[in-house]
C-alpha atoms as a PDB file:
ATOM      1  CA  UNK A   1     -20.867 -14.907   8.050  1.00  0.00           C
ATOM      2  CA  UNK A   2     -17.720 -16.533   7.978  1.00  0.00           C
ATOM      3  CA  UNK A   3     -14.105 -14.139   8.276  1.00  0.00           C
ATOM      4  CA  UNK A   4     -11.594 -17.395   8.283  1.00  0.00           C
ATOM      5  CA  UNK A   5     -11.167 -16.200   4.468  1.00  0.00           C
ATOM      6  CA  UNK A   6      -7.439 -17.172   2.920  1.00  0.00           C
ATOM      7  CA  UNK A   7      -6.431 -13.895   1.904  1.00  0.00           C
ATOM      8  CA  UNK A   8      -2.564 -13.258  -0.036  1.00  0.00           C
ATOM      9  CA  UNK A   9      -1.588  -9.531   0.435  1.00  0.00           C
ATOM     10  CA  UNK A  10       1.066  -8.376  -1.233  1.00  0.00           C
ATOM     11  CA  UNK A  11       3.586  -5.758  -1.831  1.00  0.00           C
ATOM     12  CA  UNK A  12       6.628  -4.596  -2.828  1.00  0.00           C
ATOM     13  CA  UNK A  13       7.872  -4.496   1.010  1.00  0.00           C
ATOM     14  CA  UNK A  14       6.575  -4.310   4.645  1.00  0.00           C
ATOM     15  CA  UNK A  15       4.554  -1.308   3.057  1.00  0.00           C
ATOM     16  CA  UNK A  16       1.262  -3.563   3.210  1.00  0.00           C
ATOM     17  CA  UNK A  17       1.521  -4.258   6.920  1.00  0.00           C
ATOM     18  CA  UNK A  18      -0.560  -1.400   7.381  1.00  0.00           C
ATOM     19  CA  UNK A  19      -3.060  -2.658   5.413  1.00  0.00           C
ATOM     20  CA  UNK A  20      -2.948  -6.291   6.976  1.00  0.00           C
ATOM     21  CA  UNK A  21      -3.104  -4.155  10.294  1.00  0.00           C
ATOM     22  CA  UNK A  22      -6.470  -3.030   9.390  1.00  0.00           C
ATOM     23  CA  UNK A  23      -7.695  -6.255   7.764  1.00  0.00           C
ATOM     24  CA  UNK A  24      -7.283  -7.942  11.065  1.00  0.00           C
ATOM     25  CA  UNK A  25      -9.041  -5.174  12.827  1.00  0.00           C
ATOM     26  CA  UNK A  26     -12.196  -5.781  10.643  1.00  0.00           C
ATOM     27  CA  UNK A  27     -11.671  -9.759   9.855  1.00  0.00           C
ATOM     28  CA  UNK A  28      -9.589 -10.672  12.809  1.00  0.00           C
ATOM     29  CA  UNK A  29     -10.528 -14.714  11.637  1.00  0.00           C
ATOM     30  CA  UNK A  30      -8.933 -14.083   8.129  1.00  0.00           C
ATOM     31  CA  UNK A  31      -5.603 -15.517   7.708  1.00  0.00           C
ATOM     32  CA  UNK A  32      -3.203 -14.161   5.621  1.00  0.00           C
ATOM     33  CA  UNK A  33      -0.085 -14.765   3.995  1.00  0.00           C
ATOM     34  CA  UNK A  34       1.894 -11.849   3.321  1.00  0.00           C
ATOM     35  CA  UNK A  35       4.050 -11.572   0.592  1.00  0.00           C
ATOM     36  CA  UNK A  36       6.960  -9.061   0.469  1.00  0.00           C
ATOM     37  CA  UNK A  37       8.818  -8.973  -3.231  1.00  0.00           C
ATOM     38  CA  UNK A  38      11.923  -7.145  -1.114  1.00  0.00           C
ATOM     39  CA  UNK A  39      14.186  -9.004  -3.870  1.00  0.00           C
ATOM     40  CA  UNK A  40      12.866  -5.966  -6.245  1.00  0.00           C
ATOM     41  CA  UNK A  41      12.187  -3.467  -4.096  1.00  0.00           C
ATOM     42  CA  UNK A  42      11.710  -0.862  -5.157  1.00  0.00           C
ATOM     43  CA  UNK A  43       8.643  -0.931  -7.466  1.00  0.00           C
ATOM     44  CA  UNK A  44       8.220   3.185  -7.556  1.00  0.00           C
ATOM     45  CA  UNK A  45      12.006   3.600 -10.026  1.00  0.00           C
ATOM     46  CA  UNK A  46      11.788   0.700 -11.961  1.00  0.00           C
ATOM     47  CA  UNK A  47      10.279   0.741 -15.290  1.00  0.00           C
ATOM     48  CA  UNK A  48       6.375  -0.098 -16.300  1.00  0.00           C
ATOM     49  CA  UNK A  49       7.052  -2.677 -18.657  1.00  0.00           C
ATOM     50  CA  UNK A  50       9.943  -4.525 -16.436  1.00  0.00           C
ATOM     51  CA  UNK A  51       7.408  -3.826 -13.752  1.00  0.00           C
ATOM     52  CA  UNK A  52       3.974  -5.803 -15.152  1.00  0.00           C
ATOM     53  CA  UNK A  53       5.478  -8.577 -16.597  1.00  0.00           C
ATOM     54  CA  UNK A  54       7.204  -9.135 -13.053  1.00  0.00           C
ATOM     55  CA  UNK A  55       4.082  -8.886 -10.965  1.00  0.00           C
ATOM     56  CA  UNK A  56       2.119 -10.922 -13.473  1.00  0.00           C
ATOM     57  CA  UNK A  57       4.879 -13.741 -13.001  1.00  0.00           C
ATOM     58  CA  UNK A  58       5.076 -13.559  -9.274  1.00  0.00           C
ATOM     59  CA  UNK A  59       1.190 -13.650  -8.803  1.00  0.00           C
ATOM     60  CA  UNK A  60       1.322 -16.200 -10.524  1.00  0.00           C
ATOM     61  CA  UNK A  61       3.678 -18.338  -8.618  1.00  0.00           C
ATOM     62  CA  UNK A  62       2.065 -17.175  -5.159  1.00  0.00           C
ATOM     63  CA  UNK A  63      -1.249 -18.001  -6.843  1.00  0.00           C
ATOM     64  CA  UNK A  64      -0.211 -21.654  -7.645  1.00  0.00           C
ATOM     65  CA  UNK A  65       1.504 -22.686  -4.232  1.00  0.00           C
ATOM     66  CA  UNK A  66      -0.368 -20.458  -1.733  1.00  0.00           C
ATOM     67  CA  UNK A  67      -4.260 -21.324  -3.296  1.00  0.00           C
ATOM     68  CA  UNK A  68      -5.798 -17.851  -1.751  1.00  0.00           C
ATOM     69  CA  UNK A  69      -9.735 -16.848  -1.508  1.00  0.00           C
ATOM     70  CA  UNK A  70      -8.524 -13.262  -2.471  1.00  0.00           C
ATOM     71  CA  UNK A  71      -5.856 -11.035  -3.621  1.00  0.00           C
ATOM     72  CA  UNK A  72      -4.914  -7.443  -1.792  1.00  0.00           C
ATOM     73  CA  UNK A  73      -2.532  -5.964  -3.767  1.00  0.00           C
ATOM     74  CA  UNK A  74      -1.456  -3.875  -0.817  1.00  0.00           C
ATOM     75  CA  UNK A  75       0.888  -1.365  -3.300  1.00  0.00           C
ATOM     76  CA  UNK A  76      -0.142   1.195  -4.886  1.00  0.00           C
ATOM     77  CA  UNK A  77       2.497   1.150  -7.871  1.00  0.00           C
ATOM     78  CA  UNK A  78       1.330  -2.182  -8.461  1.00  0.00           C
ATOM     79  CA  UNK A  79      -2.216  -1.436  -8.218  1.00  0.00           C
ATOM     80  CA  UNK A  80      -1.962   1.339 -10.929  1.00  0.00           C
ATOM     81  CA  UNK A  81       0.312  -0.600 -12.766  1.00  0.00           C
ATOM     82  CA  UNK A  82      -1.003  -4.076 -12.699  1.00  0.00           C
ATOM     83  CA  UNK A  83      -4.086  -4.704 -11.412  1.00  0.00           C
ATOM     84  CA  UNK A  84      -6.190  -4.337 -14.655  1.00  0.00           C
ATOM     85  CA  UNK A  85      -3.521  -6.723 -16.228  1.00  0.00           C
ATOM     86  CA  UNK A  86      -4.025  -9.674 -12.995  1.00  0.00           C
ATOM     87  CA  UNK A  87      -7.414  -9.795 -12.802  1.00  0.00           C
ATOM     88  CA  UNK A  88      -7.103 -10.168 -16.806  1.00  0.00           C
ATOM     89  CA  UNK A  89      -4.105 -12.726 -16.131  1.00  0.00           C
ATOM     90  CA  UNK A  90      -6.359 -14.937 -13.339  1.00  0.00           C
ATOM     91  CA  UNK A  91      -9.847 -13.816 -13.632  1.00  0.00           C
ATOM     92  CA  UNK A  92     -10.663 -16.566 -11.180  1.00  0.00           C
ATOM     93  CA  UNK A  93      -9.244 -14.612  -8.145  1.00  0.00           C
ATOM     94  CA  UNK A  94     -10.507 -11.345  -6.840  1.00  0.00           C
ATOM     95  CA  UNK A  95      -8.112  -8.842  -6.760  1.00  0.00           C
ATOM     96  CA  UNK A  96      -8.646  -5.814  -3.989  1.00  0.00           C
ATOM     97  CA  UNK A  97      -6.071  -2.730  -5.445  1.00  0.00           C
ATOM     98  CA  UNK A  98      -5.070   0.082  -3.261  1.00  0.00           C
ATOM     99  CA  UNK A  99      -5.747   3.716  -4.530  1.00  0.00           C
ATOM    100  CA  UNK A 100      -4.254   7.179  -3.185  1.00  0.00           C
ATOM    101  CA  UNK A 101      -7.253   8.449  -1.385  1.00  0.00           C
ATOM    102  CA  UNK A 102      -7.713  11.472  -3.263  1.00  0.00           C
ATOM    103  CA  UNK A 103     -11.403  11.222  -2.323  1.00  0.00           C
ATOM    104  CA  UNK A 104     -11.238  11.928   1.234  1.00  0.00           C
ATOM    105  CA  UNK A 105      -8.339  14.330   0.858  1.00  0.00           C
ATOM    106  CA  UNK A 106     -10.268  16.589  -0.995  1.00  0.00           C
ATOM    107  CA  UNK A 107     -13.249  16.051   0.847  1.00  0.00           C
ATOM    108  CA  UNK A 108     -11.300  17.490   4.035  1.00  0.00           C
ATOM    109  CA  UNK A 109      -9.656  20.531   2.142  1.00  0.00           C
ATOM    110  CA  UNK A 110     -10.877  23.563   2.795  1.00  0.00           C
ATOM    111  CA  UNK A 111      -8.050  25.725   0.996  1.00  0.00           C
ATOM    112  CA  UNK A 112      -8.863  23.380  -1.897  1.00  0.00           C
ATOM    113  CA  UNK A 113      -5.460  23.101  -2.014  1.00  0.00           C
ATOM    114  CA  UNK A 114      -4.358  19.634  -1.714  1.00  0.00           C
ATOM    115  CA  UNK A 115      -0.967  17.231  -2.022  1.00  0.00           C
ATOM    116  CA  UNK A 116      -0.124  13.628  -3.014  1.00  0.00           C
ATOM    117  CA  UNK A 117       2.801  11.942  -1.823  1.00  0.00           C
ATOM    118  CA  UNK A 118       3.765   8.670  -3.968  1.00  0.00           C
ATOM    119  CA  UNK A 119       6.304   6.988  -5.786  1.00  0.00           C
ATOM    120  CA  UNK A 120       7.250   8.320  -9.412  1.00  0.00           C
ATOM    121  CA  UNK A 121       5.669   5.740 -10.460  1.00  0.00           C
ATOM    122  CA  UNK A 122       2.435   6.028  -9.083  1.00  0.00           C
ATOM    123  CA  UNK A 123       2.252  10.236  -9.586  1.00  0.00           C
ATOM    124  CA  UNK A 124       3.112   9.665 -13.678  1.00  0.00           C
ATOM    125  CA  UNK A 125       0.223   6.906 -14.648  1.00  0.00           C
ATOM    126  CA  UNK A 126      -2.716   8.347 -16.043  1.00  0.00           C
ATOM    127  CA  UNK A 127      -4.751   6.471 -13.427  1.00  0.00           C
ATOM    128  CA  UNK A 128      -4.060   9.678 -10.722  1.00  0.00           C
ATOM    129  CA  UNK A 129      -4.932  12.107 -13.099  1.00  0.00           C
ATOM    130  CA  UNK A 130      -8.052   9.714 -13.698  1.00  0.00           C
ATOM    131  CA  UNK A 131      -8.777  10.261  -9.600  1.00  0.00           C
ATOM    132  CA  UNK A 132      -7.658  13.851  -9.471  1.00  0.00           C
ATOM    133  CA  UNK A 133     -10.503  14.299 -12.207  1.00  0.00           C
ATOM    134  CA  UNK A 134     -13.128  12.593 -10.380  1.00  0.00           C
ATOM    135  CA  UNK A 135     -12.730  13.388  -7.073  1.00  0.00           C
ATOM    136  CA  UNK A 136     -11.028  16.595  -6.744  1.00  0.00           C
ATOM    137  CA  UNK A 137     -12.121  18.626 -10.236  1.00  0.00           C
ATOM    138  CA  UNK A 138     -11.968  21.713  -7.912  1.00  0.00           C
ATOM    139  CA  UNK A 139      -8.807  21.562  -6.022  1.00  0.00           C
ATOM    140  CA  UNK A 140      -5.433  22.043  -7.245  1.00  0.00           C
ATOM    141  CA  UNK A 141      -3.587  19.520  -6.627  1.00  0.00           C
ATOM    142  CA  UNK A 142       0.025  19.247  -6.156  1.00  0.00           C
ATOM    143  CA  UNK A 143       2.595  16.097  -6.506  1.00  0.00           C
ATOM    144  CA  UNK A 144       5.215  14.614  -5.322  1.00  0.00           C
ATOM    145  CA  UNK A 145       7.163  11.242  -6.968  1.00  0.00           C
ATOM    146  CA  UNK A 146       9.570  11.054  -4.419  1.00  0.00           C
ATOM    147  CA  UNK A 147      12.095   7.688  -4.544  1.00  0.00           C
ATOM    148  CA  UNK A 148      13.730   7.960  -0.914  1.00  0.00           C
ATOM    149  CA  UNK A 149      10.206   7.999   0.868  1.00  0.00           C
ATOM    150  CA  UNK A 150       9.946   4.431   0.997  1.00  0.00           C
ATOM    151  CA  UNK A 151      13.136   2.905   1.680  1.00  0.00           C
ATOM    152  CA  UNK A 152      12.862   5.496   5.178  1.00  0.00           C
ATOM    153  CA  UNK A 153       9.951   3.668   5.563  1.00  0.00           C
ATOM    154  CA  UNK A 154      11.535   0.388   5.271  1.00  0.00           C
ATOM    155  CA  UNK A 155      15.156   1.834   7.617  1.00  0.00           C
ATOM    156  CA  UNK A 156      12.127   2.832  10.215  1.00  0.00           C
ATOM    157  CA  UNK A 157      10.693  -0.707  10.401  1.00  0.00           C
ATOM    158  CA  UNK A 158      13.917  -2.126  10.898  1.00  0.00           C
ATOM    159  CA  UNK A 159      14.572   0.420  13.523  1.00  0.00           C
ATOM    160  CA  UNK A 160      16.430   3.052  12.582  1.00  0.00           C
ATOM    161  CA  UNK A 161      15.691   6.295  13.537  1.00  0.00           C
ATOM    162  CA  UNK A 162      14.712   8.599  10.130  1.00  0.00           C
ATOM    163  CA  UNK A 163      14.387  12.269   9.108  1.00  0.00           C
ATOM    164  CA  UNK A 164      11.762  12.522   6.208  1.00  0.00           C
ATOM    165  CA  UNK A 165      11.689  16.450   6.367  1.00  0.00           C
ATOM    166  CA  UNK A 166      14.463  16.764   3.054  1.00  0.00           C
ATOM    167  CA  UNK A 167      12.237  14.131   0.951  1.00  0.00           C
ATOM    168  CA  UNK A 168       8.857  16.307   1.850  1.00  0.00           C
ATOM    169  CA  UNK A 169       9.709  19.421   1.824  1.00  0.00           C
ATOM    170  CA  UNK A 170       9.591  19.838  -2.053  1.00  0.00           C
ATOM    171  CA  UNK A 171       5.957  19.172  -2.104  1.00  0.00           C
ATOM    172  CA  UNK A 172       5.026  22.483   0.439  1.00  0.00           C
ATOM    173  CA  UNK A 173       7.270  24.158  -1.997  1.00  0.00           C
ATOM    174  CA  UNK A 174       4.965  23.818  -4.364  1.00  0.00           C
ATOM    175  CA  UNK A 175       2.199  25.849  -2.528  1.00  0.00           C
ATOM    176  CA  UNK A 176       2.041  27.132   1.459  1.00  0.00           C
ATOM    177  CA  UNK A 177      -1.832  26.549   0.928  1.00  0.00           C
ATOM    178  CA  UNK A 178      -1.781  22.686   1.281  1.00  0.00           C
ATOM    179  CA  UNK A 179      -3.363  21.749   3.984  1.00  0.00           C
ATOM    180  CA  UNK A 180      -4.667  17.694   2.986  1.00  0.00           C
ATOM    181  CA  UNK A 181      -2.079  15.203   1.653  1.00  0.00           C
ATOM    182  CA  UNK A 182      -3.270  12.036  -0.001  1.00  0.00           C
ATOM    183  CA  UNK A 183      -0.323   9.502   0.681  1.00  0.00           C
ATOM    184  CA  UNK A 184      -0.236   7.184  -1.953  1.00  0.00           C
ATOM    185  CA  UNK A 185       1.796   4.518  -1.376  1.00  0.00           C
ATOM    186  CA  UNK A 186       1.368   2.093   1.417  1.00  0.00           C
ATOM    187  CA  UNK A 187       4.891   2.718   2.738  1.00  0.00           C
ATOM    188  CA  UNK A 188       4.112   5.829   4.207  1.00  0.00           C
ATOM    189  CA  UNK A 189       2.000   4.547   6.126  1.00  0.00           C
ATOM    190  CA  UNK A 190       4.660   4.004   8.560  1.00  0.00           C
ATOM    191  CA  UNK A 191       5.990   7.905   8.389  1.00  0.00           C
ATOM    192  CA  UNK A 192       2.892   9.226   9.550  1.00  0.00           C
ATOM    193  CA  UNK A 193       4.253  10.644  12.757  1.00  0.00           C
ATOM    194  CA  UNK A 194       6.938  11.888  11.225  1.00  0.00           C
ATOM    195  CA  UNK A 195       4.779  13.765   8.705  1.00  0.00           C
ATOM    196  CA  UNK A 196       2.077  15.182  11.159  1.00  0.00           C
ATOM    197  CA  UNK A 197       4.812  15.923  13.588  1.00  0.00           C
ATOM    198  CA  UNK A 198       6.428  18.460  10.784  1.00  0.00           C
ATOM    199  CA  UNK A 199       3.434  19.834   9.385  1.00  0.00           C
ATOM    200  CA  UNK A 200       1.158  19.493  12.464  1.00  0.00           C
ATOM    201  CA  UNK A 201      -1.623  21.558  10.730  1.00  0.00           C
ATOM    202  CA  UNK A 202      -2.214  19.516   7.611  1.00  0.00           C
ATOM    203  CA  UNK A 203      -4.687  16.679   7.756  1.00  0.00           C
ATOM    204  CA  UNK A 204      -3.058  13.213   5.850  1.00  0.00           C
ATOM    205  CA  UNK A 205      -4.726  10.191   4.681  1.00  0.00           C
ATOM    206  CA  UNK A 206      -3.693   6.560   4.901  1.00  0.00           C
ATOM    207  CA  UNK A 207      -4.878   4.347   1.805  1.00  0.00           C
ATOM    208  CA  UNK A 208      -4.836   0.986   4.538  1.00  0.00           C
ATOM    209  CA  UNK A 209      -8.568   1.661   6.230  1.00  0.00           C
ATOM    210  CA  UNK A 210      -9.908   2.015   3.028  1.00  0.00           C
ATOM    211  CA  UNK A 211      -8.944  -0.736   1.252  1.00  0.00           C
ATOM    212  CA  UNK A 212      -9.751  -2.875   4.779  1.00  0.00           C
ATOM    213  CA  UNK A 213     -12.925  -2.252   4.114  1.00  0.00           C
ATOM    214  CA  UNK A 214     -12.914  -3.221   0.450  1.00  0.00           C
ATOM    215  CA  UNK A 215     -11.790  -6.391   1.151  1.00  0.00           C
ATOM    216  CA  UNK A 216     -14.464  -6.895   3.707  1.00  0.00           C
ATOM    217  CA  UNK A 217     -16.990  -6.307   1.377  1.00  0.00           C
ATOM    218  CA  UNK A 218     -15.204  -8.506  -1.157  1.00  0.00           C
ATOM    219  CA  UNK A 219     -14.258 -11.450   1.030  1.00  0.00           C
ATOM    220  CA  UNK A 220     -17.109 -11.021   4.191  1.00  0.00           C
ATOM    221  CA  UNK A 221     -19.324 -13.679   2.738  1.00  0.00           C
ATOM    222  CA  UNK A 222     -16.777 -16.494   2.296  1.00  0.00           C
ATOM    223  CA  UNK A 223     -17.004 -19.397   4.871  1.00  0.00           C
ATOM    224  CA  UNK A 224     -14.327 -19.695   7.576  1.00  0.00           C
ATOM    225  CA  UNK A 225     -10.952 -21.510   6.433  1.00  0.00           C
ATOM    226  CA  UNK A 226      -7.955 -23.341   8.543  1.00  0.00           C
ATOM    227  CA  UNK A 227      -4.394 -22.702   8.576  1.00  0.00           C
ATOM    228  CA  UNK A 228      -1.237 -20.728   9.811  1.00  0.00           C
ATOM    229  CA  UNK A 229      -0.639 -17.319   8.887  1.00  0.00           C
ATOM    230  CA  UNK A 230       3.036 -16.944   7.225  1.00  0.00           C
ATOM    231  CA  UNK A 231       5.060 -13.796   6.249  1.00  0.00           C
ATOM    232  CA  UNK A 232       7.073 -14.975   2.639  1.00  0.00           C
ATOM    233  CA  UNK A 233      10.111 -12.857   1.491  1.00  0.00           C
ATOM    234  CA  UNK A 234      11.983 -12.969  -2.099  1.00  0.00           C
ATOM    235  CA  UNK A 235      14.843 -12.105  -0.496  1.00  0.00           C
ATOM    236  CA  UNK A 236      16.927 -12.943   2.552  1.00  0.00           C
ATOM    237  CA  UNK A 237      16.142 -10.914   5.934  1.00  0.00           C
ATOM    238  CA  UNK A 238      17.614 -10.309   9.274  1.00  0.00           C
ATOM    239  CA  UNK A 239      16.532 -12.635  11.950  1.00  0.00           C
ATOM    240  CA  UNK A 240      15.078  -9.117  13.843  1.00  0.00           C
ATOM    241  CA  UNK A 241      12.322  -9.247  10.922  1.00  0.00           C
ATOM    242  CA  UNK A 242      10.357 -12.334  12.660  1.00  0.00           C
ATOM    243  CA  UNK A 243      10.279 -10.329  15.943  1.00  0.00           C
ATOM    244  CA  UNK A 244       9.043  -7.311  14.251  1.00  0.00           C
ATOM    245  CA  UNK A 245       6.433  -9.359  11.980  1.00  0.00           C
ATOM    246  CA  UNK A 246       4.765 -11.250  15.593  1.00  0.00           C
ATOM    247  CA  UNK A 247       3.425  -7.738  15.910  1.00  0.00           C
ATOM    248  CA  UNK A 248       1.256  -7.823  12.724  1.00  0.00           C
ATOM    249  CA  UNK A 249       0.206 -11.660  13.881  1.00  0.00           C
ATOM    250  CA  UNK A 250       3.083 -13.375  11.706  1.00  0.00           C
ATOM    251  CA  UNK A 251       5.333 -15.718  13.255  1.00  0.00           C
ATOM    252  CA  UNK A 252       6.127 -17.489  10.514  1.00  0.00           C
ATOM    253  CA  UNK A 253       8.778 -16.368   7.597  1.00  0.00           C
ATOM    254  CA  UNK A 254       9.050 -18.212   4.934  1.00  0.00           C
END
């Protein structure tokens, strides 16, 4: 079976790195283009409406000058914002959306106790309560729409050293009995040893594996494809960001 797919993964940042890290580990033949809509970061404070019709435009753009096999919207506001709407928009594309992984998180609980750390965007669509409800009907669950969380995610990658304890501490405020956090946004990703290394007790889970694996199943039957991975931006960056994108197999920015 071929893994050469084309795939476009996208987000609202370098958030969906993660996720392109574990693509490669699974479909290390796929190439990818990544796009990053930094011009409008960020996603998580701007309105739902302003939001959709965005996405829907810039999909669209990528769609018609990049030709993908697949779509990984590698963002979770955009996921439970948009997704329903793209594949709606361009139902000729398969469209892979990232979740918070409220599954596994309350799999893992034992207090039953449980936390979600996202954007406020992300914690006030009716598509978490829609999780919370199936996955974790006996857990209490306790959220967080925190804006600062992913712009420390974004100072880290550039390489500035952060302090994420003020932007997390209101969710163990909640309860002292939380002991599995569901991170859902693909930012985080990038905090995790920040998190574990402040609340070394308390198990967390990534949303990138998960939706590697999606796409696998998705995309692992499509026959191998040509061409040059590339990293595309909306807005200008720093010449560091090519150096820092060769780690996640991009050295091209477009």
């Amino acid at each position: 079976m071929g893994q050469g797919v084309h795939l476009l993964a996208f987000d609202s940042g370098i958030g969906g790195l993660g996720v392109v890290r574990e693509i490669r580990r699974l479909q290390p033949a796929a190439r990818i283009t990544y796009l990053a809509d930094n011009g409008f970061f960020p996603y998580g404070e701007k309105p739902d409406a302003v939001l959709l019709a965005h996405i829907i435009t810039l999909i669209g753009q990528a769609l018609a000058r990049f030709a993908p096999d697949a779509v990984v919207v590698a963002c979770n506001t955009a996921s439970t914002i948009a997704l329903a709407a793209l594949r709606e928009a361009y139902p000729e594309v398969p469209f892979i959306g990232c979740v918070p992984p409220i599954k596994p998180a309350a799999a893992a609980s034992v207090t039953r106790h449980i936390g979600v750390l996202a954007t406020a965007a992300t914690v006030r669509r009716a598509y978490l309560a829609g999780l919370i409800e199936r996955f974790a009907p006996d857990c209490t669950v306790h959220s967080l729409g925190t804006p600062s969380l992913a712009e420390l995610a974004e100072r880290k990658f550039r390489g500035e050293a952060v302090d994420v304890a003020a932007a997390v501490a209101p969710l163990f405020a909640q309860s002292g009995e939380i002991d599995a956090v569901a991170l859902g946004c693909t930012h985080y990703t990038f905090l995790l040893p920040e998190f574990a290394a402040l609340y070394p007790g308390v198990a967390w889970f990534d949303p990138a594996a998960p939706v590697a694996r999606r796409v696998l199943a998705v995309t692992g039957h499509l026959p191998a494809g040509g061409g040059e991975d590339a990293a595309v931006f909306t807005a200008a960056v720093g010449e560091d960001m090519a150096a820092r994108l060769g780690v996640f197999g991009f050295r091209k920015v477009l």
